[in-house]
N, C-alpha and C. Protein backbone atom coordinates (compact mmCIF):
# COMPACT_ATOMS: atom_id res chain seq x y z
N UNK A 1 28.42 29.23 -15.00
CA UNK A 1 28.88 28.61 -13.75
C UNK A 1 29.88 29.56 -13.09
N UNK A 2 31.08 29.76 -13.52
CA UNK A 2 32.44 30.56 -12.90
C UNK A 2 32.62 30.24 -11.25
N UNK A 3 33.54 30.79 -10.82
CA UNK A 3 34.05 30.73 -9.58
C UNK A 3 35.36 30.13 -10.04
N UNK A 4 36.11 29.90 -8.64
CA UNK A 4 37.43 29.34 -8.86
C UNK A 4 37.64 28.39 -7.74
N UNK A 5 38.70 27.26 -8.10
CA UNK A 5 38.49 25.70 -6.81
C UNK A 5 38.55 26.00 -5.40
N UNK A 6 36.80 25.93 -4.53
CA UNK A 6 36.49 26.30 -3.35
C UNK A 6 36.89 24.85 -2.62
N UNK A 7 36.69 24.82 -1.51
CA UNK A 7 36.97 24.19 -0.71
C UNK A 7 35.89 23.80 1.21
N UNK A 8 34.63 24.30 0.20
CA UNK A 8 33.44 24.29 0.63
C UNK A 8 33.41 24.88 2.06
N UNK A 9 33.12 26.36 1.92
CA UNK A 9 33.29 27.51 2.71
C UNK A 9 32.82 27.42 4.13
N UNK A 10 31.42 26.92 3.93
CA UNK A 10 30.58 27.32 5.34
C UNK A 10 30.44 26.30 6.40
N UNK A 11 30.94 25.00 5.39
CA UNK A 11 30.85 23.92 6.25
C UNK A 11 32.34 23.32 6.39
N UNK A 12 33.22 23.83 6.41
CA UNK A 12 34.94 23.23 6.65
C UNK A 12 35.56 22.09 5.87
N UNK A 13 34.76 21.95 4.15
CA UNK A 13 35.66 21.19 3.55
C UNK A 13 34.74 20.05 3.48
N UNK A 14 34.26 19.34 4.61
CA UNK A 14 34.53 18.17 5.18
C UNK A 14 33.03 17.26 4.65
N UNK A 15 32.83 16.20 4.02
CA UNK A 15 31.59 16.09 3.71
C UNK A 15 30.56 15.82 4.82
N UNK A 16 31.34 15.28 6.17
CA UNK A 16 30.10 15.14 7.03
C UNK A 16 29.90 16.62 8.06
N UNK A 17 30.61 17.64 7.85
CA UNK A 17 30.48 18.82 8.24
C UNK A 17 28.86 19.07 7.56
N UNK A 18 29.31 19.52 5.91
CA UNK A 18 28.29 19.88 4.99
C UNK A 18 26.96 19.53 5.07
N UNK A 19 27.09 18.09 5.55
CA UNK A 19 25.56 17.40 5.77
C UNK A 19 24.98 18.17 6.99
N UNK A 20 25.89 17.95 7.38
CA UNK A 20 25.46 18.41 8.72
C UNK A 20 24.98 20.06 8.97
N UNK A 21 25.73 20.66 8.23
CA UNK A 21 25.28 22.21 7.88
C UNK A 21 23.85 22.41 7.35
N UNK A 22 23.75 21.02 6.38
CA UNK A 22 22.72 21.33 5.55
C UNK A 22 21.29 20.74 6.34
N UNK A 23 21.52 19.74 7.55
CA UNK A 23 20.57 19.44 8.02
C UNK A 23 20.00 20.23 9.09
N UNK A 24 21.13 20.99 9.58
CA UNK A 24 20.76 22.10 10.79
C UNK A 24 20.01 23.42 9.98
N UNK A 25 20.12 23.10 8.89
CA UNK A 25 19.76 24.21 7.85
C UNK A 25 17.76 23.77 7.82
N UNK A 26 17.96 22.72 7.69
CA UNK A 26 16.31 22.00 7.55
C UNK A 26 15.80 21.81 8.90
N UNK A 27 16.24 21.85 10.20
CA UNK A 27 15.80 22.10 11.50
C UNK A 27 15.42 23.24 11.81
N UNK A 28 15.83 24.42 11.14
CA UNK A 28 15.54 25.61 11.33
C UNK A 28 14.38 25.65 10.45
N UNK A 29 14.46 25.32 9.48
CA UNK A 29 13.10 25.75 8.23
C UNK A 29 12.13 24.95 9.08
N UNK A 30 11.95 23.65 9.72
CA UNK A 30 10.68 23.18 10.33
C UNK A 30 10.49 23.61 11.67
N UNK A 31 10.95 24.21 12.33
CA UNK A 31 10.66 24.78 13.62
C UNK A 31 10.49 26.19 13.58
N UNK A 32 10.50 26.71 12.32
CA UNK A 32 9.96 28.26 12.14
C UNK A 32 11.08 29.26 12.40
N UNK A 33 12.44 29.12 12.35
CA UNK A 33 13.31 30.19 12.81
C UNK A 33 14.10 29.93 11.49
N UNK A 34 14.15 30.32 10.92
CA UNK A 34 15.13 30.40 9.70
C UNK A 34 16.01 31.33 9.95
N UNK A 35 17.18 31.70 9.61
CA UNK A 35 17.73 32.63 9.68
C UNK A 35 18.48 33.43 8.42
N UNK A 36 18.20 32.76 7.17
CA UNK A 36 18.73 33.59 5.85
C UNK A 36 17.38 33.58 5.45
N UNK A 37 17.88 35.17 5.08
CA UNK A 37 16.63 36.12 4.16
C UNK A 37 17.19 36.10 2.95
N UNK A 38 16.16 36.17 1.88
CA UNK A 38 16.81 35.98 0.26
C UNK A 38 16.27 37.75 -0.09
N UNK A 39 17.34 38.14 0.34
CA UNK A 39 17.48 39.88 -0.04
C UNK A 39 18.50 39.93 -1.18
N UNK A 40 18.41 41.74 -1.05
CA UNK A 40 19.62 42.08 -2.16
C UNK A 40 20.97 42.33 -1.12
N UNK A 41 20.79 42.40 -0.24
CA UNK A 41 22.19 42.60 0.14
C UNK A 41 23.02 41.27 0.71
N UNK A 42 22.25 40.15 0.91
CA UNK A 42 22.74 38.94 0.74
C UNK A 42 23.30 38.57 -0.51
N UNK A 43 22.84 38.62 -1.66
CA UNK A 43 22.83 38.89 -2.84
C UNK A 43 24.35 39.24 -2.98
N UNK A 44 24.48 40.66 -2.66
CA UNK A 44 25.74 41.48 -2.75
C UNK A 44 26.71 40.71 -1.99
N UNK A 45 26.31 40.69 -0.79
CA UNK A 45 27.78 39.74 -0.41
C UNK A 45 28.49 38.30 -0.88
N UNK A 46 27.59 38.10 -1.72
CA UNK A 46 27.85 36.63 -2.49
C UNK A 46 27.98 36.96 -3.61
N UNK A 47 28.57 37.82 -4.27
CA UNK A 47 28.47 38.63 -5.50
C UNK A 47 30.29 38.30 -5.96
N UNK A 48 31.24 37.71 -5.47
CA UNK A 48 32.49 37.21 -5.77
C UNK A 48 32.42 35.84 -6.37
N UNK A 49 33.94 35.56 -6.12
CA UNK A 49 33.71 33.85 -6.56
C UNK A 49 32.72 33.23 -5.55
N UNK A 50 32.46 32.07 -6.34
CA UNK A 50 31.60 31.24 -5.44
C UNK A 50 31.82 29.94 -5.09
N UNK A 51 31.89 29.99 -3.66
CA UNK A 51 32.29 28.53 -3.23
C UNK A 51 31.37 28.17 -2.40
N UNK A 52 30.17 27.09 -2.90
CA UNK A 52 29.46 26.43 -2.37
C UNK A 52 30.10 25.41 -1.60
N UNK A 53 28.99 24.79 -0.64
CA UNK A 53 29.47 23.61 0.11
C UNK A 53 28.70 22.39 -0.09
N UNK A 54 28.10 22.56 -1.01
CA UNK A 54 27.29 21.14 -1.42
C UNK A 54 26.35 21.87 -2.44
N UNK A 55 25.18 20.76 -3.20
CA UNK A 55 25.29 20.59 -4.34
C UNK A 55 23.75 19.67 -4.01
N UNK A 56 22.34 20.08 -4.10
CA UNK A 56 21.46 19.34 -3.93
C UNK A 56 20.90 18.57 -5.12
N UNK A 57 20.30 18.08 -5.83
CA UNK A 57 19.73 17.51 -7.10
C UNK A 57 18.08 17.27 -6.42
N UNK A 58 17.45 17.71 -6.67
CA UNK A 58 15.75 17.37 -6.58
C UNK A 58 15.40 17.83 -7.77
N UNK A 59 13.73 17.51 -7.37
CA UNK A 59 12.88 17.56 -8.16
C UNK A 59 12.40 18.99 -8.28
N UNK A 60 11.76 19.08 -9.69
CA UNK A 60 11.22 20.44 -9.90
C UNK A 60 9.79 20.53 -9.16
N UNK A 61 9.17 19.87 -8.37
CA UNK A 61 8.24 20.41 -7.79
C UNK A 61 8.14 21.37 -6.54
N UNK A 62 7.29 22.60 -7.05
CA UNK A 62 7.30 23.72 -6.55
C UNK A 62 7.00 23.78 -5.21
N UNK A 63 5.98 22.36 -4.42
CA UNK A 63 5.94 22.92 -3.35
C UNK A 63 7.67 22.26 -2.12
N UNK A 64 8.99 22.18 -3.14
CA UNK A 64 10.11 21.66 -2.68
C UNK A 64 10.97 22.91 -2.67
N UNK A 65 11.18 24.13 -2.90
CA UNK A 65 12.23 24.99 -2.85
C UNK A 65 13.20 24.50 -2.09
N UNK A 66 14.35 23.97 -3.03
CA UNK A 66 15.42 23.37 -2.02
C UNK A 66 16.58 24.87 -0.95
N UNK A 67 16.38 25.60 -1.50
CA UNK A 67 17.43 26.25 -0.73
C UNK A 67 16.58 27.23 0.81
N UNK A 68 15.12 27.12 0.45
CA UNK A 68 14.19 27.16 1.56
C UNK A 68 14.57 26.37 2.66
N UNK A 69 14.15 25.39 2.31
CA UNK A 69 14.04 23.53 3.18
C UNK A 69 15.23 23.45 4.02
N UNK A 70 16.27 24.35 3.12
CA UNK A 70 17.39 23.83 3.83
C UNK A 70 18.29 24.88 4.76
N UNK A 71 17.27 26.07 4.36
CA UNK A 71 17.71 27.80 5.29
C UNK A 71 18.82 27.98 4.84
N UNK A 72 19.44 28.05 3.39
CA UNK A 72 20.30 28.32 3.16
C UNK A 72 20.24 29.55 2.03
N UNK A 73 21.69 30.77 2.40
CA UNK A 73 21.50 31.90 1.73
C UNK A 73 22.60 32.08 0.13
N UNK A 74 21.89 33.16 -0.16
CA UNK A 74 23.33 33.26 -1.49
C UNK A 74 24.45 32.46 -1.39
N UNK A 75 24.83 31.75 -2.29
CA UNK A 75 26.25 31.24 -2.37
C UNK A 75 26.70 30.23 -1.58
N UNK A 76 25.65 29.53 -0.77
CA UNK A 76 25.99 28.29 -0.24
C UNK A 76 25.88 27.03 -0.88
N UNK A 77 24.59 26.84 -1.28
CA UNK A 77 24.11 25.59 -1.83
C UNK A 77 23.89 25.57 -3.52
N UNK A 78 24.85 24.62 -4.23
CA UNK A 78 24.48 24.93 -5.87
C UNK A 78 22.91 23.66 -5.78
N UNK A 79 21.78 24.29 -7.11
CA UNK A 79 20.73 23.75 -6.94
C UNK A 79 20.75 22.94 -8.39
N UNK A 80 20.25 21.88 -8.79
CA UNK A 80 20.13 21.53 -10.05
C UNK A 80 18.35 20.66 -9.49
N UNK A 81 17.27 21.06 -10.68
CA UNK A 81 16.54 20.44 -10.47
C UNK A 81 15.76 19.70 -11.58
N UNK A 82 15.13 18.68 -11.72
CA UNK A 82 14.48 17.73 -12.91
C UNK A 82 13.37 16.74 -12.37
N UNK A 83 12.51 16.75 -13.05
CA UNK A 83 11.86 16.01 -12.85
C UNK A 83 11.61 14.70 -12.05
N UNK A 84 11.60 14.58 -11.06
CA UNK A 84 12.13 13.05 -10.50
C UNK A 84 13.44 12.93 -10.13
N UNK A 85 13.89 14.00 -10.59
CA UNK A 85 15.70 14.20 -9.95
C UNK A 85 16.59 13.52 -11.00
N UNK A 86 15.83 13.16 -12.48
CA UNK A 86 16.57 11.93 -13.26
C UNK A 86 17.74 12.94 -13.50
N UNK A 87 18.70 11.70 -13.94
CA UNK A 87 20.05 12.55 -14.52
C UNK A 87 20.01 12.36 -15.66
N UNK A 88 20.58 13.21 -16.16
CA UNK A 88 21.10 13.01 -17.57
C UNK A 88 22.76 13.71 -17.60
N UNK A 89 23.35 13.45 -19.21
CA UNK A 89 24.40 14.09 -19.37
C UNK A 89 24.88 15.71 -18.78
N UNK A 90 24.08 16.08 -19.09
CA UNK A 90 23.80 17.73 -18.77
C UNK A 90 23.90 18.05 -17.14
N UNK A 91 23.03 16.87 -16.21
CA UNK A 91 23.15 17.11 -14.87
C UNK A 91 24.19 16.30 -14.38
N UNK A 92 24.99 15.15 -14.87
CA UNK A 92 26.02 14.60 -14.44
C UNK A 92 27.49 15.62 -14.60
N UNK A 93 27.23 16.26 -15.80
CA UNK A 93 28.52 17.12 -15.83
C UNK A 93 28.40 18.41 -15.00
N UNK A 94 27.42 18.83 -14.72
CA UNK A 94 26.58 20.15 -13.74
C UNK A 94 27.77 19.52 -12.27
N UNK A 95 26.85 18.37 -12.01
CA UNK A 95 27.67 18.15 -10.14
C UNK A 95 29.61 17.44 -10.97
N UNK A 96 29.76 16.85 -11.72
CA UNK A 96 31.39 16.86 -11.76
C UNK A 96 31.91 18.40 -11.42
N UNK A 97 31.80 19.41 -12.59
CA UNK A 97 31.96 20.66 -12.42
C UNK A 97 32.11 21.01 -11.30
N UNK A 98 30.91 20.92 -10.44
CA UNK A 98 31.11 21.48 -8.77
C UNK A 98 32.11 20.93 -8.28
N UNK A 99 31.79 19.62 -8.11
CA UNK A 99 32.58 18.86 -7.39
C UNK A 99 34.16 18.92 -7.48
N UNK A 100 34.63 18.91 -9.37
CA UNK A 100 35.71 18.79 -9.48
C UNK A 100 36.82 20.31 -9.56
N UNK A 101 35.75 21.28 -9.86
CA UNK A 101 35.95 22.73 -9.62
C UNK A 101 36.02 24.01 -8.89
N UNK A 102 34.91 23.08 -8.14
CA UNK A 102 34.79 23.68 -6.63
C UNK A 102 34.80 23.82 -5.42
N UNK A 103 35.30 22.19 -5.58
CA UNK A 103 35.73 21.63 -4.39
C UNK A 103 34.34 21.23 -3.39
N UNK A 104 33.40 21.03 -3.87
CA UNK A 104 32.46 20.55 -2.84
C UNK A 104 32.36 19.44 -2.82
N UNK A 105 32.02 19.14 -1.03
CA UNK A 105 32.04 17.65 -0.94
C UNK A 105 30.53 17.30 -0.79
N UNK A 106 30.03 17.56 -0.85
CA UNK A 106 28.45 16.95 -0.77
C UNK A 106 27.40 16.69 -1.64
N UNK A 107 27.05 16.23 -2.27
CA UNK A 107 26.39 15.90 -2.69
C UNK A 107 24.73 15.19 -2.46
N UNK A 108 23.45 15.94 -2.36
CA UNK A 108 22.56 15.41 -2.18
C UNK A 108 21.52 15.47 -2.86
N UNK A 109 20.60 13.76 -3.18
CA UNK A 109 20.00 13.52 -4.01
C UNK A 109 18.47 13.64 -2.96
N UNK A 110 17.79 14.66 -3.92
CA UNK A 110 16.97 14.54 -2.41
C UNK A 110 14.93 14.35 -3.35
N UNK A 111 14.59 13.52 -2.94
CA UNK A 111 13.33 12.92 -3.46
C UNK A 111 12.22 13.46 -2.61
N UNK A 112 10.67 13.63 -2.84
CA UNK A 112 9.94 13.75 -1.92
C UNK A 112 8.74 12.93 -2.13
N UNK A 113 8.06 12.86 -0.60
CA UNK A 113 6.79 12.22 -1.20
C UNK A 113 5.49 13.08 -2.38
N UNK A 114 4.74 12.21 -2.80
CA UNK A 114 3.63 12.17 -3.78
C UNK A 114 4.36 12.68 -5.22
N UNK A 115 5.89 12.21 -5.16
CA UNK A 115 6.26 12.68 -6.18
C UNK A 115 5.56 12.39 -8.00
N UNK A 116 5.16 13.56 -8.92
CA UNK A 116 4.11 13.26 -9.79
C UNK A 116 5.03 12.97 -11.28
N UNK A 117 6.27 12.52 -11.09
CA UNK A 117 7.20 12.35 -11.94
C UNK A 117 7.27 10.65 -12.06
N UNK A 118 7.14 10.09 -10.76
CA UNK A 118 7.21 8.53 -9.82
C UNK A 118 5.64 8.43 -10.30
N UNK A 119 4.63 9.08 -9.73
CA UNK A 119 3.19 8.94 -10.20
C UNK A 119 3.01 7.97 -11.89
N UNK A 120 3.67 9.28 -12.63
CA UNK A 120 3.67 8.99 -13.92
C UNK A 120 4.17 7.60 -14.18
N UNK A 121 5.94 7.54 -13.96
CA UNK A 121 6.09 6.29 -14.20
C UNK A 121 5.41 5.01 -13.72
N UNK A 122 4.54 4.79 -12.64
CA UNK A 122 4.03 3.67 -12.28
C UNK A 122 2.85 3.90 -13.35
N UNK A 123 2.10 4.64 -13.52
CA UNK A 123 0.87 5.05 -14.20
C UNK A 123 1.08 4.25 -15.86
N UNK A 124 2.36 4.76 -16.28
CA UNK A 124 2.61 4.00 -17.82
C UNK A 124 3.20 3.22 -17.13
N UNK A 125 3.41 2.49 -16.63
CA UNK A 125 4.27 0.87 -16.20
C UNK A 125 2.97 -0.27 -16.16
N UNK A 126 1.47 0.28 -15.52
CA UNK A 126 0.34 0.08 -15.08
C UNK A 126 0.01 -0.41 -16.43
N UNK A 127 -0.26 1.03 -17.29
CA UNK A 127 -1.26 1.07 -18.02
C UNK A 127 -0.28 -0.09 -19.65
N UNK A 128 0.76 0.10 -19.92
CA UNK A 128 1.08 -0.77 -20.73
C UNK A 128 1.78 0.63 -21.88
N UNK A 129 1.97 1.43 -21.20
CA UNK A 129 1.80 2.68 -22.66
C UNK A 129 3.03 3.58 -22.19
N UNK A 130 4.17 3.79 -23.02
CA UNK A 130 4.61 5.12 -23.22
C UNK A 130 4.05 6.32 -23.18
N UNK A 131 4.48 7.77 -22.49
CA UNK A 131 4.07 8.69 -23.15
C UNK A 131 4.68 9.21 -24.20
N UNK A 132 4.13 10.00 -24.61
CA UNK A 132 4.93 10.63 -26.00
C UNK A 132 5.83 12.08 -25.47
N UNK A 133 6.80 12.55 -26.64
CA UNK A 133 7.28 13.29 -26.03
C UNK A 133 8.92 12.73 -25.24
N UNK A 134 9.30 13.81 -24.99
CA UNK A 134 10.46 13.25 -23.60
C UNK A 134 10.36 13.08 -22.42
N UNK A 135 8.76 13.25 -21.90
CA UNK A 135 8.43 12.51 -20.50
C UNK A 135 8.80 11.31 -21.03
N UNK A 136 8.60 10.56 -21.86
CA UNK A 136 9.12 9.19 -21.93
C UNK A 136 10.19 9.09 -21.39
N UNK A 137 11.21 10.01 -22.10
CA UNK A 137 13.14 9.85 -20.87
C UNK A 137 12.48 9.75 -19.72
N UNK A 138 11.82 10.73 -18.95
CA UNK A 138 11.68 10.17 -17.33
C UNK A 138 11.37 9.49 -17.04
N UNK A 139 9.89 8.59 -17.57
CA UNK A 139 9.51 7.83 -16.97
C UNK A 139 10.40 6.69 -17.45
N UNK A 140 11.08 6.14 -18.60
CA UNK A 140 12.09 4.91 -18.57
C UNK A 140 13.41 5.11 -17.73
N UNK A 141 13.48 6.59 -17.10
CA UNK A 141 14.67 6.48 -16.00
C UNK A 141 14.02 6.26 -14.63
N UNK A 142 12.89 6.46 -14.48
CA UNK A 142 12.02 6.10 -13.16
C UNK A 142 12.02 4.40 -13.09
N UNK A 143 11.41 3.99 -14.08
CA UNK A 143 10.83 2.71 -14.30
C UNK A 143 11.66 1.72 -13.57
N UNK A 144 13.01 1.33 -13.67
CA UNK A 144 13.51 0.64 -12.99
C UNK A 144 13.14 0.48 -11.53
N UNK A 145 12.69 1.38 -11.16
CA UNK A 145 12.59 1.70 -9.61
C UNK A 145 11.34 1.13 -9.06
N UNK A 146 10.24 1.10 -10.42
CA UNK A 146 9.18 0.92 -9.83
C UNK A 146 9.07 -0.61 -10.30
N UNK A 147 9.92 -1.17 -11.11
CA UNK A 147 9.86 -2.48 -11.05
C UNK A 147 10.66 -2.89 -10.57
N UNK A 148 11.56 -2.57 -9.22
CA UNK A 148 12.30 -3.01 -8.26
C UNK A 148 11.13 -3.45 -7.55
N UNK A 149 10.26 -2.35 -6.84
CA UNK A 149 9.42 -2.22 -6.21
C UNK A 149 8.63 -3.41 -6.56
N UNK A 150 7.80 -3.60 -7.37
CA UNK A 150 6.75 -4.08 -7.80
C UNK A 150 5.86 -3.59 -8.53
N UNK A 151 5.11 -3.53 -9.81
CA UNK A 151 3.97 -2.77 -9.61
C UNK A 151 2.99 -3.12 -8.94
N UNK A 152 2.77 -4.48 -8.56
CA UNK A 152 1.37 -5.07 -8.07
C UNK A 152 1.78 -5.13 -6.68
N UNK A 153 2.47 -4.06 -6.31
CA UNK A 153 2.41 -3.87 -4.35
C UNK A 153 1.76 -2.32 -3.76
N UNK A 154 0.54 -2.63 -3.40
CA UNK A 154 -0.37 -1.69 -2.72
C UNK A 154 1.11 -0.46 -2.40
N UNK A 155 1.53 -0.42 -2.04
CA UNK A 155 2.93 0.98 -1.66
C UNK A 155 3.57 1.03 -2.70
N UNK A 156 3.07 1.10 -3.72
CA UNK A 156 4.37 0.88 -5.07
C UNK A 156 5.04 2.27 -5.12
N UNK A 157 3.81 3.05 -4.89
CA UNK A 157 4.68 4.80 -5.31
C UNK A 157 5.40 5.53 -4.09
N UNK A 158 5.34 5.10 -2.91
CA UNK A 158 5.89 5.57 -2.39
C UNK A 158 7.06 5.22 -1.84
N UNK A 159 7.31 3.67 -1.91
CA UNK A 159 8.22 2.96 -2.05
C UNK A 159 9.03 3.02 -3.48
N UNK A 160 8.49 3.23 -4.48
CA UNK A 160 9.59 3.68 -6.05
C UNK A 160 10.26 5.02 -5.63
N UNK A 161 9.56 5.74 -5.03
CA UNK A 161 10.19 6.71 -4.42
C UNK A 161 11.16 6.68 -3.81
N UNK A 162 11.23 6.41 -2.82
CA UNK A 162 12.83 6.01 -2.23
C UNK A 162 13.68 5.20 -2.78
N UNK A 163 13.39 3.88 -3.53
CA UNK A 163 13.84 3.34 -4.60
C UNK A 163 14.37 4.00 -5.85
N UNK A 164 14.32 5.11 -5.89
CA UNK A 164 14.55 5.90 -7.23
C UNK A 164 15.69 6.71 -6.75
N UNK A 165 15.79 7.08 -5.46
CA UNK A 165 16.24 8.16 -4.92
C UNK A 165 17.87 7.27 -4.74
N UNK A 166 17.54 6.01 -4.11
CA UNK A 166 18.25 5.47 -3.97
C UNK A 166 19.75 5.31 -5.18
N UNK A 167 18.69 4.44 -6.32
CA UNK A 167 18.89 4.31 -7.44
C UNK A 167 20.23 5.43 -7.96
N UNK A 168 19.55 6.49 -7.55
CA UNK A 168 20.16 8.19 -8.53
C UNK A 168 21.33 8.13 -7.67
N UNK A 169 21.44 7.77 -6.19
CA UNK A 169 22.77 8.08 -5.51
C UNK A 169 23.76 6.97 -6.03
N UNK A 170 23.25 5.65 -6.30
CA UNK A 170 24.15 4.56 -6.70
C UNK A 170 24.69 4.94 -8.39
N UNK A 171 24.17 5.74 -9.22
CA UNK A 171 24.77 6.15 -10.31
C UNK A 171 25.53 7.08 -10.31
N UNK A 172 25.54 8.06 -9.28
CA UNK A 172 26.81 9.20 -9.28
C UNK A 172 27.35 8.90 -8.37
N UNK A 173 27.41 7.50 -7.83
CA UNK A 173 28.53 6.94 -7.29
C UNK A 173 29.44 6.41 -7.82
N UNK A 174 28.88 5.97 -8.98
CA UNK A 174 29.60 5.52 -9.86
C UNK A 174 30.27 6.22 -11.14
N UNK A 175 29.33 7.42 -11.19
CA UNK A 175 30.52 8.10 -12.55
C UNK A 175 31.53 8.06 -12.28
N UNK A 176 32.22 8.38 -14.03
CA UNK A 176 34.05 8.31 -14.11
C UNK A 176 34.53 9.49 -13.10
N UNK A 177 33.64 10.65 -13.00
CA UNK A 177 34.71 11.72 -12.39
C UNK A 177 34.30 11.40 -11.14
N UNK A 178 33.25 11.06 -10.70
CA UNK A 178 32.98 11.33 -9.00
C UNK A 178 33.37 9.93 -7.86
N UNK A 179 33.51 8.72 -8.86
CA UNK A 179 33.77 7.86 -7.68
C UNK A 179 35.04 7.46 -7.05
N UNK A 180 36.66 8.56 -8.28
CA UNK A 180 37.35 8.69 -7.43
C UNK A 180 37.16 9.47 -6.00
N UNK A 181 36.65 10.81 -6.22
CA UNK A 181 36.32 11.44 -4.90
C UNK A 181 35.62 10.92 -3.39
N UNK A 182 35.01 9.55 -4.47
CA UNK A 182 33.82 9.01 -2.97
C UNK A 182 35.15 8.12 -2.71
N UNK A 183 35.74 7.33 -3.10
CA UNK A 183 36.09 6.31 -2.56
C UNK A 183 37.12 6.72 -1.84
N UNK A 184 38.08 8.24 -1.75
CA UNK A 184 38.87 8.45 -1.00
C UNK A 184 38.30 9.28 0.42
N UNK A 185 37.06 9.46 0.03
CA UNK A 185 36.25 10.17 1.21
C UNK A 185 36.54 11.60 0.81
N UNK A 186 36.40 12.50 0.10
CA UNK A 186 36.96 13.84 0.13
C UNK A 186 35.41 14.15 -0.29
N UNK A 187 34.51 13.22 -1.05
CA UNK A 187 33.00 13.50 -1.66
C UNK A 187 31.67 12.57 -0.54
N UNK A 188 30.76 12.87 0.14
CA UNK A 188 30.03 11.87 -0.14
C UNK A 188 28.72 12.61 -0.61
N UNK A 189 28.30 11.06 -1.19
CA UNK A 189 26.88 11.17 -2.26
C UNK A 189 25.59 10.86 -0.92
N UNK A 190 24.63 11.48 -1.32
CA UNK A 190 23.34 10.70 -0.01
C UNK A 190 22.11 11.14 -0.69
N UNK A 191 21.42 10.29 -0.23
CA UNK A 191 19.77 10.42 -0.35
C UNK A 191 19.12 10.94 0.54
N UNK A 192 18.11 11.69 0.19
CA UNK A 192 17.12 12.31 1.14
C UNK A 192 15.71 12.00 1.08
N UNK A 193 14.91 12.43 1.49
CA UNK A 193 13.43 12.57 1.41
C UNK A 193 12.89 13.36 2.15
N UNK A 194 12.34 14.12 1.51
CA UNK A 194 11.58 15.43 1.92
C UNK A 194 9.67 14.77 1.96
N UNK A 195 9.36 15.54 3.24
CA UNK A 195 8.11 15.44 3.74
C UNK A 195 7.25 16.55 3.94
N UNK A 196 6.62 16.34 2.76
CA UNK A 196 5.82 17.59 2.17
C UNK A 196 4.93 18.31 3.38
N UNK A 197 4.48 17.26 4.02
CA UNK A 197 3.17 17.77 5.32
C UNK A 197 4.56 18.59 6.16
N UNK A 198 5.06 18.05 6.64
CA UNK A 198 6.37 18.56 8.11
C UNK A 198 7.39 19.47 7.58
N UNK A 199 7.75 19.25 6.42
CA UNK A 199 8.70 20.04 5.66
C UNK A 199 10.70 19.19 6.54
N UNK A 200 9.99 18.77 7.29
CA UNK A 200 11.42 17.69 7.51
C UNK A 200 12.08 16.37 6.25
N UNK A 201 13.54 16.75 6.42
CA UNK A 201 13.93 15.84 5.60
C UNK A 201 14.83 14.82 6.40
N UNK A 202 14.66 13.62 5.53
CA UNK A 202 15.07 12.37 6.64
C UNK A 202 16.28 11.45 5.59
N UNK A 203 16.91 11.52 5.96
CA UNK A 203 17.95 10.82 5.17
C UNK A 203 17.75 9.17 4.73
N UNK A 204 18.00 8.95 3.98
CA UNK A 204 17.48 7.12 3.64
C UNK A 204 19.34 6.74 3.16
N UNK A 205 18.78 5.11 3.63
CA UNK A 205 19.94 4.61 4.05
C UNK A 205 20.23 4.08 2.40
N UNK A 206 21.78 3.26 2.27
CA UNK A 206 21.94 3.55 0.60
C UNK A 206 21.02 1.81 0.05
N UNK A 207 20.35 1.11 1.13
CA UNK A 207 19.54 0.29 0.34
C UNK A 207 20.11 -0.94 -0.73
C-alpha cells in the first residue's frame, strides 16, 4: 500500500467534489475523448506518495476496467476488485486503510449489468444446490439480495443486481472504522451501475 495521510488531491478533499471528478471522468470515457493515457511517463509522475481521491470496489469482470470507465490516470483512483464486489475482511480493511490513511473521501461501490457472479447466485438459489469450493462465499454473500428480490420475479437478476450493490454500500456504512467518517460527512459511500452496452454509469439511489 504506502503513501502518507492524503487529503484527496485531484478532487479538493471534498466527497461530493470526488464524485463528481469521477463522473466527469465517465462522461469523457462515453463520448470518446478521454484524456489520460496509461503510459510510462504518467507512471513516473505518480511515482511519489500517493494520494488518491477515491476508492472504487467492483467486480472482476473484464469487460469493466474501472480506471478506464472512469478516465482516470496513475495515482488517482485506488481499485479493489471481487467477484460481485462481495466484501470480505481483506477488502473491508483495503478501503479503512485508504480512507483512514489517506484521507479519501469517496468511496464507490460500483455493480454492472449481466453480472455472472449475481447469475450464479440466483442459479444455486433456483436450483436448490451450493457450489463447491469458495464460490460458495459469493454466492451466500449475493444471496440475500436475490431473496430480497424474489427468486420467482421474471427481473430477478437484474434487479439482485442493484439490490446487491445496494446491500454492499449499506455494510461499509456501517463498519467500525468508516461510519464515523460518513456520519460527519468527511466520507461518502455510493452505488453505481455500470452499463455494459453505453459504457455510462448511473448512480442508484441508497434504496
Amino acid at each position: 500500500m504506502g503513501g502518507t495521510p492524503g487529503q484527496g488531491r485531484q478532487a479538493g478533499g471534498t466527497p461530493r467534489a470526488a464524485l463528481a471528478d469521477l463522473l466527469a471522468g465517465n462522461r469523457r470515457f462515453v463520448s470518446g475523448q478521454p484524456i489520460h493515457g496509461h503510459d510510462v511517463t504518467a507512471a513516473a509522475a505518480a511515482s511519489g506518495d500517493q494520494q488518491p481521491y477515491a476508492v472504487v470496489l467492483g467486480c472482476i469482470d473484464s469487460r469493466v476496467p474501472l480506471e478506464a470507465i472512469f478516465d482516470q490516470t496513475f495515482g488517482a483512483i485506488c481499485v479493489i476488485r471481487t467477484g460481485g464486489h462481495v466484501l470480505d475482511r481483506a477488502v473491508c480493511g483495503s478501503i479503512e486503510y485508504v480512507v483512514g490513511q489517506l484521507g479519501v473521501p469517496l468511496v464507490m461501490v460500483l455493480g454492472h449489468e449481466r453480472c455472472g457472479a449475481v447469475g450464479a447466485a440466483v442459479d444455486a438459489l433456483r436450483a436448490g444446490e451450493r457450489p463447491g469450493g469458495s464460490l460458495a462465499y459469493l454466492v451466500d454473500e449475493i444471496a440475500p439480495a436475490v431473496t430480497e428480490v424474489g427468486i420467482d420475479d421474471p427481473a430477478v437478476h437484474p434487479l439482485a443486481i442493484r439490490q446487491h450493490v445496494r446491500g454492499t454500500v449499506r455494510a461499509l456504512r456501517a463498519d467500525d472504522l468508516l461510519a464515523g467518517p460518513v456520519a460527519t460527512g468527511r466520507v461518502a459511500i455510493v452505488g453505481g451501475l455500470y452499463n455494459l452496452a453505453t459504457g455510462e454509469v448511473a448512480l442508484l439511489d441508497p434504496g
